[in-house]
PDB file of N, CA and C in Angstrom:
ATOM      1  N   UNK A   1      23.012 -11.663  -3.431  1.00  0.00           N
ATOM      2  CA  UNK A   1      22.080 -12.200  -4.403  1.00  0.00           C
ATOM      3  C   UNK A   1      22.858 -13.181  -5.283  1.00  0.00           C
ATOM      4  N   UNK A   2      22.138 -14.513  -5.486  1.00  0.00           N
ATOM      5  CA  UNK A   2      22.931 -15.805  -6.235  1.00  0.00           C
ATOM      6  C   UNK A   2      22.767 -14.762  -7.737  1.00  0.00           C
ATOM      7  N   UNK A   3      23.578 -15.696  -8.294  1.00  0.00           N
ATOM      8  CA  UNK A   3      23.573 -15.430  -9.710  1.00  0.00           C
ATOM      9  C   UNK A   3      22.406 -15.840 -10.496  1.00  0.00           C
ATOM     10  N   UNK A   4      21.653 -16.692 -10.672  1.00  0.00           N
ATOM     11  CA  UNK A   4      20.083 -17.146 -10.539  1.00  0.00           C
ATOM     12  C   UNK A   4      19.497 -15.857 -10.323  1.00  0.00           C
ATOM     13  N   UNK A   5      19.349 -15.761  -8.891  1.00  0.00           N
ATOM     14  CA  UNK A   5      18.291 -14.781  -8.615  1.00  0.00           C
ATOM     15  C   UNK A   5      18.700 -13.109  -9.351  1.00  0.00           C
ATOM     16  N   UNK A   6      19.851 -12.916  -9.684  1.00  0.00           N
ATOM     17  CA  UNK A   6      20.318 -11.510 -10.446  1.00  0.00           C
ATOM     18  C   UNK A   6      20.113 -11.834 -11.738  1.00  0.00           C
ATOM     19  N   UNK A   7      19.755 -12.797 -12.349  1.00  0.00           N
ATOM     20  CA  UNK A   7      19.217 -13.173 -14.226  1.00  0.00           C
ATOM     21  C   UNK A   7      17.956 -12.807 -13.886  1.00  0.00           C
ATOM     22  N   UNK A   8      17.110 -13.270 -13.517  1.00  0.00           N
ATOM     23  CA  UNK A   8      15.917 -13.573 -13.000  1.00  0.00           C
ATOM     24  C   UNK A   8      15.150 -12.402 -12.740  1.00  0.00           C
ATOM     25  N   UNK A   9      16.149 -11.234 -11.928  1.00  0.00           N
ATOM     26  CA  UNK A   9      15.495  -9.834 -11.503  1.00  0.00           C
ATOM     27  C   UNK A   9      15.403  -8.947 -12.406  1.00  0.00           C
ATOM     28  N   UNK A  10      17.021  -9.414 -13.501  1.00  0.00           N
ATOM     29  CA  UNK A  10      17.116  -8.525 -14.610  1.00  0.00           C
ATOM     30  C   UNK A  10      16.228  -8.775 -15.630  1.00  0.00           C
ATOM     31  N   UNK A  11      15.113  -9.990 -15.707  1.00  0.00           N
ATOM     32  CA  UNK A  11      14.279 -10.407 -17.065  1.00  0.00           C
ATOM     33  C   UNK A  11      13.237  -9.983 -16.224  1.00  0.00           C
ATOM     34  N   UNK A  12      12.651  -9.925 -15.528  1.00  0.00           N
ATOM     35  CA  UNK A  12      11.756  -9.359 -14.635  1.00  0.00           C
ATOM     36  C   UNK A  12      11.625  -8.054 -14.890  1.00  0.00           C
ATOM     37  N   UNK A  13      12.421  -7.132 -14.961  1.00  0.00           N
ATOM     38  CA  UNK A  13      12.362  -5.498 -14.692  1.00  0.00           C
ATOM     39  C   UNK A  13      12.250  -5.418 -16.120  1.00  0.00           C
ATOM     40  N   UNK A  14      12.501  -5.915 -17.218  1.00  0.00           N
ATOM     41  CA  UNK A  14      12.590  -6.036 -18.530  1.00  0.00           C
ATOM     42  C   UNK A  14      10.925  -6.210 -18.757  1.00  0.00           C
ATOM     43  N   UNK A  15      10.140  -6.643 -18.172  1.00  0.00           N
ATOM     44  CA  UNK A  15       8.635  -7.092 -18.264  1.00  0.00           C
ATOM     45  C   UNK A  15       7.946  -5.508 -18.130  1.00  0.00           C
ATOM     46  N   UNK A  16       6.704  -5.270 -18.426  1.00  0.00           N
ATOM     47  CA  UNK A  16       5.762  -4.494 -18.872  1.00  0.00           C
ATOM     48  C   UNK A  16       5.448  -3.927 -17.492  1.00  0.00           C
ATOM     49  N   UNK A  17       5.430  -3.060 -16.902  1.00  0.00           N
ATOM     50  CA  UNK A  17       4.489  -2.320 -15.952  1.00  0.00           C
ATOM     51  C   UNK A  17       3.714  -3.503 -14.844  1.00  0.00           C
ATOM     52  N   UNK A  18       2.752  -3.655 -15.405  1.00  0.00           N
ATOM     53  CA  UNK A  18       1.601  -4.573 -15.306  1.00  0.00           C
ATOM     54  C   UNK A  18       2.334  -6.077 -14.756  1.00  0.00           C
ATOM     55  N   UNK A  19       3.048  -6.472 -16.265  1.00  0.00           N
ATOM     56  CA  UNK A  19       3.306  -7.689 -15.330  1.00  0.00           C
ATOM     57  C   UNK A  19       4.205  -7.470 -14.065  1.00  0.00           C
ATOM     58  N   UNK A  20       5.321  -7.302 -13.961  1.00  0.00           N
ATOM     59  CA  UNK A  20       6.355  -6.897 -13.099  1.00  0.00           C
ATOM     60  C   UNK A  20       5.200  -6.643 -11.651  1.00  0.00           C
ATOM     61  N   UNK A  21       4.644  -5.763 -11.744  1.00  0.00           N
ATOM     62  CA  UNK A  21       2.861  -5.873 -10.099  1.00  0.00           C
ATOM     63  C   UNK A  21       2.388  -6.814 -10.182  1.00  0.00           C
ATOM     64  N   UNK A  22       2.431  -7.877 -11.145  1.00  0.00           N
ATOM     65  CA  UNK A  22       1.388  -9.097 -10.605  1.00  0.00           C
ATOM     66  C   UNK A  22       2.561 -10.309 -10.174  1.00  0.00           C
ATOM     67  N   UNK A  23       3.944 -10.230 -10.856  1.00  0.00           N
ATOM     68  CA  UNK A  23       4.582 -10.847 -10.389  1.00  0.00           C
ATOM     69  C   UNK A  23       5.267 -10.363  -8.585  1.00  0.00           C
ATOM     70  N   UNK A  24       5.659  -9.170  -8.381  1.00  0.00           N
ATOM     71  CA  UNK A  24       6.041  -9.006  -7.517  1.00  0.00           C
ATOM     72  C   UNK A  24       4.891  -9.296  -6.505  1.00  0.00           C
ATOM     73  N   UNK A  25       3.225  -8.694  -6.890  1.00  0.00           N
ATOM     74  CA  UNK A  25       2.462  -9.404  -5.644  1.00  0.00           C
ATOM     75  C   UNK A  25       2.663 -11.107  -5.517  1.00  0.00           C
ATOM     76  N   UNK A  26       3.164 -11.562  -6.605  1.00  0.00           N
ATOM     77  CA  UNK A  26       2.925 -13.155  -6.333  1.00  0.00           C
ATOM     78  C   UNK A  26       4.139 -13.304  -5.028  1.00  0.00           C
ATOM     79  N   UNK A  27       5.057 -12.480  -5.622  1.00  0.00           N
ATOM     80  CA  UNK A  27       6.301 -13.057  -4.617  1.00  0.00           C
ATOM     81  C   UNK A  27       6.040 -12.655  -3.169  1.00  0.00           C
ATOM     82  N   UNK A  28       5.400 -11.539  -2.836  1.00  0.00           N
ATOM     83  CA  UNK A  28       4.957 -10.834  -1.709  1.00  0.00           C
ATOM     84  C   UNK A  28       4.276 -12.144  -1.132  1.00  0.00           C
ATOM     85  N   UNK A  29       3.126 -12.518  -1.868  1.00  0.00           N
ATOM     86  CA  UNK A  29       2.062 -13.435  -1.043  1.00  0.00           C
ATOM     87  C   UNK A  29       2.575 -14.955  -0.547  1.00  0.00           C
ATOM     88  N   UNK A  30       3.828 -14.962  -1.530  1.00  0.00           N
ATOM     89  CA  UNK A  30       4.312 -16.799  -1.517  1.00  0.00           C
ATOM     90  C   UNK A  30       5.158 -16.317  -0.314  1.00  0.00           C
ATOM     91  N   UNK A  31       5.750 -15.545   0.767  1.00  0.00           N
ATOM     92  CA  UNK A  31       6.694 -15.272   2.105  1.00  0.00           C
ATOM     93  C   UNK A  31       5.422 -14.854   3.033  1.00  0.00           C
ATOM     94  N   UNK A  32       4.245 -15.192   3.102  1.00  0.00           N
ATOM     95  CA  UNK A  32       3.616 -15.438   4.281  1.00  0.00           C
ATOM     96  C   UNK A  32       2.451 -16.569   3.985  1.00  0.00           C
ATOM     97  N   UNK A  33       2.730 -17.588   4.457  1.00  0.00           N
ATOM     98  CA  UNK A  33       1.763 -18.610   4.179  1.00  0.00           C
ATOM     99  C   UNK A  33       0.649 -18.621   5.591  1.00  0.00           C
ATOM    100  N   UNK A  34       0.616 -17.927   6.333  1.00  0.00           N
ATOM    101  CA  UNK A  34      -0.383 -17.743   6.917  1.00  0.00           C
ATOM    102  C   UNK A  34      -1.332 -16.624   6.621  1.00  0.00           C
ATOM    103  N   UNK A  35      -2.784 -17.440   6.571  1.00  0.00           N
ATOM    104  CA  UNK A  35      -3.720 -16.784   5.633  1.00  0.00           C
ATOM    105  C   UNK A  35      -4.930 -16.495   6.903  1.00  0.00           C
ATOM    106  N   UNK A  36      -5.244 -15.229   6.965  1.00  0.00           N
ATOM    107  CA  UNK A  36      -6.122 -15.040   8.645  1.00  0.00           C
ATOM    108  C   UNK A  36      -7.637 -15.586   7.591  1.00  0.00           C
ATOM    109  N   UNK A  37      -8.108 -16.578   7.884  1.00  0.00           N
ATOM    110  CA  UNK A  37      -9.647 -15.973   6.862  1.00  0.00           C
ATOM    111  C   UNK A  37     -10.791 -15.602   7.656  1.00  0.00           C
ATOM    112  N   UNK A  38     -10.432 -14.477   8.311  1.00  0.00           N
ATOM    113  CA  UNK A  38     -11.289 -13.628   9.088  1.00  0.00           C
ATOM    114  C   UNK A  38     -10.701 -12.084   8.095  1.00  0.00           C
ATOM    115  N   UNK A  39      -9.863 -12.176   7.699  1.00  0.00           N
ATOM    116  CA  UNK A  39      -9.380 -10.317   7.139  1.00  0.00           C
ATOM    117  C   UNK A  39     -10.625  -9.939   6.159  1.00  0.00           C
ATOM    118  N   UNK A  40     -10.603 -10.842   5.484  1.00  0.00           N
ATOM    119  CA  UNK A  40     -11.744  -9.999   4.469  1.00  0.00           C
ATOM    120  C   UNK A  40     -12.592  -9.506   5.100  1.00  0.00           C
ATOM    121  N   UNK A  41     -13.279 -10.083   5.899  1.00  0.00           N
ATOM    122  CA  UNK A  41     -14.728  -9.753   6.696  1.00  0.00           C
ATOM    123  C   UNK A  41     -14.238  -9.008   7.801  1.00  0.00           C
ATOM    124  N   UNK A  42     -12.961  -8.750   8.263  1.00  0.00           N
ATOM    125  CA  UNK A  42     -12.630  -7.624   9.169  1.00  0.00           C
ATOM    126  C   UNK A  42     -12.669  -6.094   8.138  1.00  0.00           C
ATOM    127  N   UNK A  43     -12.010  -6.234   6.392  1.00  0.00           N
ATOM    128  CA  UNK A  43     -12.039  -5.156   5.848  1.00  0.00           C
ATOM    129  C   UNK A  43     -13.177  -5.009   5.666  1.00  0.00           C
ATOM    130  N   UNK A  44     -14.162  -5.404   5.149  1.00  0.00           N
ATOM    131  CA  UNK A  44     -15.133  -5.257   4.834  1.00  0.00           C
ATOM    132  C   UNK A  44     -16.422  -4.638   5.905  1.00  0.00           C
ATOM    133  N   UNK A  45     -15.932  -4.368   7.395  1.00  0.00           N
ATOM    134  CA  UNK A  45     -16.513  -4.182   8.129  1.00  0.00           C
ATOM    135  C   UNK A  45     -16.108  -3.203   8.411  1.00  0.00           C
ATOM    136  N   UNK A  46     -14.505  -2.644   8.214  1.00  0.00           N
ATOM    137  CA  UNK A  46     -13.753  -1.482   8.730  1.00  0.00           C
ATOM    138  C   UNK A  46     -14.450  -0.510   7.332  1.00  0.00           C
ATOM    139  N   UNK A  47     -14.364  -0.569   6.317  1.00  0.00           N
ATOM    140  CA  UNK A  47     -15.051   0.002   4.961  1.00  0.00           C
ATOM    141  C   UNK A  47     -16.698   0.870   5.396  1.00  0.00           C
ATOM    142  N   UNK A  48     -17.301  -0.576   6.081  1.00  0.00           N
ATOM    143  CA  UNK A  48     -18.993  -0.064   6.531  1.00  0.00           C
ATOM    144  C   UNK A  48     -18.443   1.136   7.267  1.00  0.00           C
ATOM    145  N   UNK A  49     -17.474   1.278   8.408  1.00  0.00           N
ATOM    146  CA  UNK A  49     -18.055   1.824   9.283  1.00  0.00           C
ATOM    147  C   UNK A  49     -17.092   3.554   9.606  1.00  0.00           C
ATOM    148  N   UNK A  50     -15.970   3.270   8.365  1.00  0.00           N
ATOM    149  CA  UNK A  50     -15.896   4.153   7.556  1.00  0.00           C
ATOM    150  C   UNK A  50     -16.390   5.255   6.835  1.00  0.00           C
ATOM    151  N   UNK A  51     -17.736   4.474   5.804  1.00  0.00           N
ATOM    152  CA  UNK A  51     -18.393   4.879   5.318  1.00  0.00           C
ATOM    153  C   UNK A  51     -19.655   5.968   6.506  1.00  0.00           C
ATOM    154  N   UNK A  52     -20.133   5.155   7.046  1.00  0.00           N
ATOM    155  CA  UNK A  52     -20.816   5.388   8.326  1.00  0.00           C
ATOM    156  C   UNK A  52     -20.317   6.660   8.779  1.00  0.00           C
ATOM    157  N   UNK A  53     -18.770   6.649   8.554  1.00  0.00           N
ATOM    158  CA  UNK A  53     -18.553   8.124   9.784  1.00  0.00           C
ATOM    159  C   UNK A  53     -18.667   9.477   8.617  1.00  0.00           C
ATOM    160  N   UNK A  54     -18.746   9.218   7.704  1.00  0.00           N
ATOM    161  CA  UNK A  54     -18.578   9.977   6.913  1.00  0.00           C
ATOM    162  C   UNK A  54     -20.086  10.693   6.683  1.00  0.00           C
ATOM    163  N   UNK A  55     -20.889   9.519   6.471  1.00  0.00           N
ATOM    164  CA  UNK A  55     -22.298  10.363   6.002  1.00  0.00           C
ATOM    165  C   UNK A  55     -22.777  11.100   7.304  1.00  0.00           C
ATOM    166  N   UNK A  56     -22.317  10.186   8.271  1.00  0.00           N
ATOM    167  CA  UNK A  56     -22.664  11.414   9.792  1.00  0.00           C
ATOM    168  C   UNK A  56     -22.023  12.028  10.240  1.00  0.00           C
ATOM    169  N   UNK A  57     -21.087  12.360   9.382  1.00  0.00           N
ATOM    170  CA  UNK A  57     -20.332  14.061   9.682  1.00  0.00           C
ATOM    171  C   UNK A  57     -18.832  13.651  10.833  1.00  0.00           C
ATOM    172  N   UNK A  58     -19.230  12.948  11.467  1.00  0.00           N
ATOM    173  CA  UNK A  58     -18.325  12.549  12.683  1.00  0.00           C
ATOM    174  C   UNK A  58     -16.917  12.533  12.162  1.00  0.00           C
ATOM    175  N   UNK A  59     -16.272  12.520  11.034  1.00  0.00           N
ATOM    176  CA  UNK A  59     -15.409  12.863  10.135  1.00  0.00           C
ATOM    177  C   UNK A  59     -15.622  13.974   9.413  1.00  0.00           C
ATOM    178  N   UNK A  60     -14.567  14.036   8.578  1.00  0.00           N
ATOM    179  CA  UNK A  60     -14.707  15.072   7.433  1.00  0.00           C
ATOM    180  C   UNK A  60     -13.217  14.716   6.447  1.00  0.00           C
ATOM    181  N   UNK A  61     -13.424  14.937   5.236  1.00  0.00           N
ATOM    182  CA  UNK A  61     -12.121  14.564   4.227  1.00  0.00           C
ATOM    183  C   UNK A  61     -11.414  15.511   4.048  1.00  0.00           C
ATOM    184  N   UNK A  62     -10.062  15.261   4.084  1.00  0.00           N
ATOM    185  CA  UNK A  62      -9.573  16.624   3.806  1.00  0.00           C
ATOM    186  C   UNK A  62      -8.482  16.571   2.499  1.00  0.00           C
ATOM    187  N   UNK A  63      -9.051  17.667   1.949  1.00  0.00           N
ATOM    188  CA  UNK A  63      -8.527  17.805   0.322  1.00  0.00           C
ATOM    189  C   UNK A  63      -7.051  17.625   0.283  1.00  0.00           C
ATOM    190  N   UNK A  64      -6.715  16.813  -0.998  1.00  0.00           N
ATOM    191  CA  UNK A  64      -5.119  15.684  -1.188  1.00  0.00           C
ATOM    192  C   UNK A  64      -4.214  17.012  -1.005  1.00  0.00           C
ATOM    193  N   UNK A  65      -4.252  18.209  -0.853  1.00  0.00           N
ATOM    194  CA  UNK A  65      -3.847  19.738  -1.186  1.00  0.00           C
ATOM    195  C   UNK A  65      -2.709  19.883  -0.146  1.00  0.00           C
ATOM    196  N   UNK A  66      -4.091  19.758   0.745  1.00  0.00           N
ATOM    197  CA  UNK A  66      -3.506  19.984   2.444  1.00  0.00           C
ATOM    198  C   UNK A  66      -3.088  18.998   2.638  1.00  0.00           C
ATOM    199  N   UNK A  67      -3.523  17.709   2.505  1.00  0.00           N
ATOM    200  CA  UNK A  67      -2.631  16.353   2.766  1.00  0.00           C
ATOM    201  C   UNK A  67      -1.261  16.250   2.397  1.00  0.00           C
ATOM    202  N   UNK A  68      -0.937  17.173   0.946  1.00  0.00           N
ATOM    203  CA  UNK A  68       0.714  17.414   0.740  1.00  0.00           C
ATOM    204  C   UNK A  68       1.078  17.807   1.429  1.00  0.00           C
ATOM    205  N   UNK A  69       0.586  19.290   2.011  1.00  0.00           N
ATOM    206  CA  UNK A  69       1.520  20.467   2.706  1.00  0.00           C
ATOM    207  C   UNK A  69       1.768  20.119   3.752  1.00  0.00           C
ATOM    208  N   UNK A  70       0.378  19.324   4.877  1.00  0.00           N
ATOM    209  CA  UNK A  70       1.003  19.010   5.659  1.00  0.00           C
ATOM    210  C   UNK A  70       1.930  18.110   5.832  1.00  0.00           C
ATOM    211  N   UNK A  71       2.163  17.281   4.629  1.00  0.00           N
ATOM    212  CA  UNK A  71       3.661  16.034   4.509  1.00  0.00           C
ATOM    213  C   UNK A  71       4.907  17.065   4.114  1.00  0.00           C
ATOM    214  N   UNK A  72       4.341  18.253   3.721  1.00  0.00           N
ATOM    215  CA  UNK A  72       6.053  18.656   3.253  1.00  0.00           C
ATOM    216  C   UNK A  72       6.331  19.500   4.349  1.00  0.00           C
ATOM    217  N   UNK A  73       5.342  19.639   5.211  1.00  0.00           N
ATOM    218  CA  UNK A  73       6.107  20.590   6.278  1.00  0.00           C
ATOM    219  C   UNK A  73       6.552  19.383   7.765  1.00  0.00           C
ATOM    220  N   UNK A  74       5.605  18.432   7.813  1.00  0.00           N
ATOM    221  CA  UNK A  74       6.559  17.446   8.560  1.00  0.00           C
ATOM    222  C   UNK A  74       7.750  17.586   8.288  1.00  0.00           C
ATOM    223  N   UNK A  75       7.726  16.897   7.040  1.00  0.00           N
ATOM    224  CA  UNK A  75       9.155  16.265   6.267  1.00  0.00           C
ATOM    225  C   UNK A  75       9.997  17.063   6.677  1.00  0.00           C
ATOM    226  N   UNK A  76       9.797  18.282   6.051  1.00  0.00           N
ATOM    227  CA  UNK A  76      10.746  19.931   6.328  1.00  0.00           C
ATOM    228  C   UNK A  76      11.124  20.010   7.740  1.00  0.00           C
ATOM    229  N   UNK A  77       9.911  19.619   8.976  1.00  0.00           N
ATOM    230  CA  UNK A  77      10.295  20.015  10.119  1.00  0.00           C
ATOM    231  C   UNK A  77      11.539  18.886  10.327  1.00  0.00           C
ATOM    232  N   UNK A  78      11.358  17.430   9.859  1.00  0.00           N
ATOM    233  CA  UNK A  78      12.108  16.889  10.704  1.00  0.00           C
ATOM    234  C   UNK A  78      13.760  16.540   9.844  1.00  0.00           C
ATOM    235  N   UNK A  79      13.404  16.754   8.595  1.00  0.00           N
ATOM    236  CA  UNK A  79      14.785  17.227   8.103  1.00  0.00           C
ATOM    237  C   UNK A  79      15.775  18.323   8.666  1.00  0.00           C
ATOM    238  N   UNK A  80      15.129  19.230   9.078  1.00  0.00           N
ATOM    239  CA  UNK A  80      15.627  20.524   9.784  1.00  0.00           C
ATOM    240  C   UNK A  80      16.835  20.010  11.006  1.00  0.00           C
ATOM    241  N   UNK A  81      16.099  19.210  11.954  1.00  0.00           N
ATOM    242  CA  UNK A  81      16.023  18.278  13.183  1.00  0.00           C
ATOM    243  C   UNK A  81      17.698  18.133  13.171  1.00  0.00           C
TER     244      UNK A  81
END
């Protein structure tokens, strides 16, 4: 890292919560200048049909509870490993 860019990171992290996420999305978005403009209307279609599986049961949600345990017993299994 230039010396530039290490001033720069250190007045940065010095910034508020808030800004520091709107700056880092800026920097995220300025390293891919290809822009699909089909995504929105691909999310926006993956969302419908989402929604869709849900009110007809064909899914089901499962409580953030079990969503831990089963991450800490992965984790656990493959730490073990």
């Amino acid at each position: 890292m230039t010396q530039e860019a290490a001033e720069l990171l250190k007045k940065a992290l010095a910034l508020p919560a808030e800004e520091r996420a709107n700056l880092a999305s800026t920097l995220i978005d300025s390293l891919d200048a290809t822009i699909d403009e089909h995504a929105e209307a691909a999310w926006q279609e993956e969302v419908r049909r989402r929604i869709d599986d849900l009110r007809s049961g064909r899914v089901r949600t499962v409580p953030w509870e079990e969503v831990q345990e089963k991450a800490r017993t992965l984790l656990d299994d493959q730490n073990r490993r």
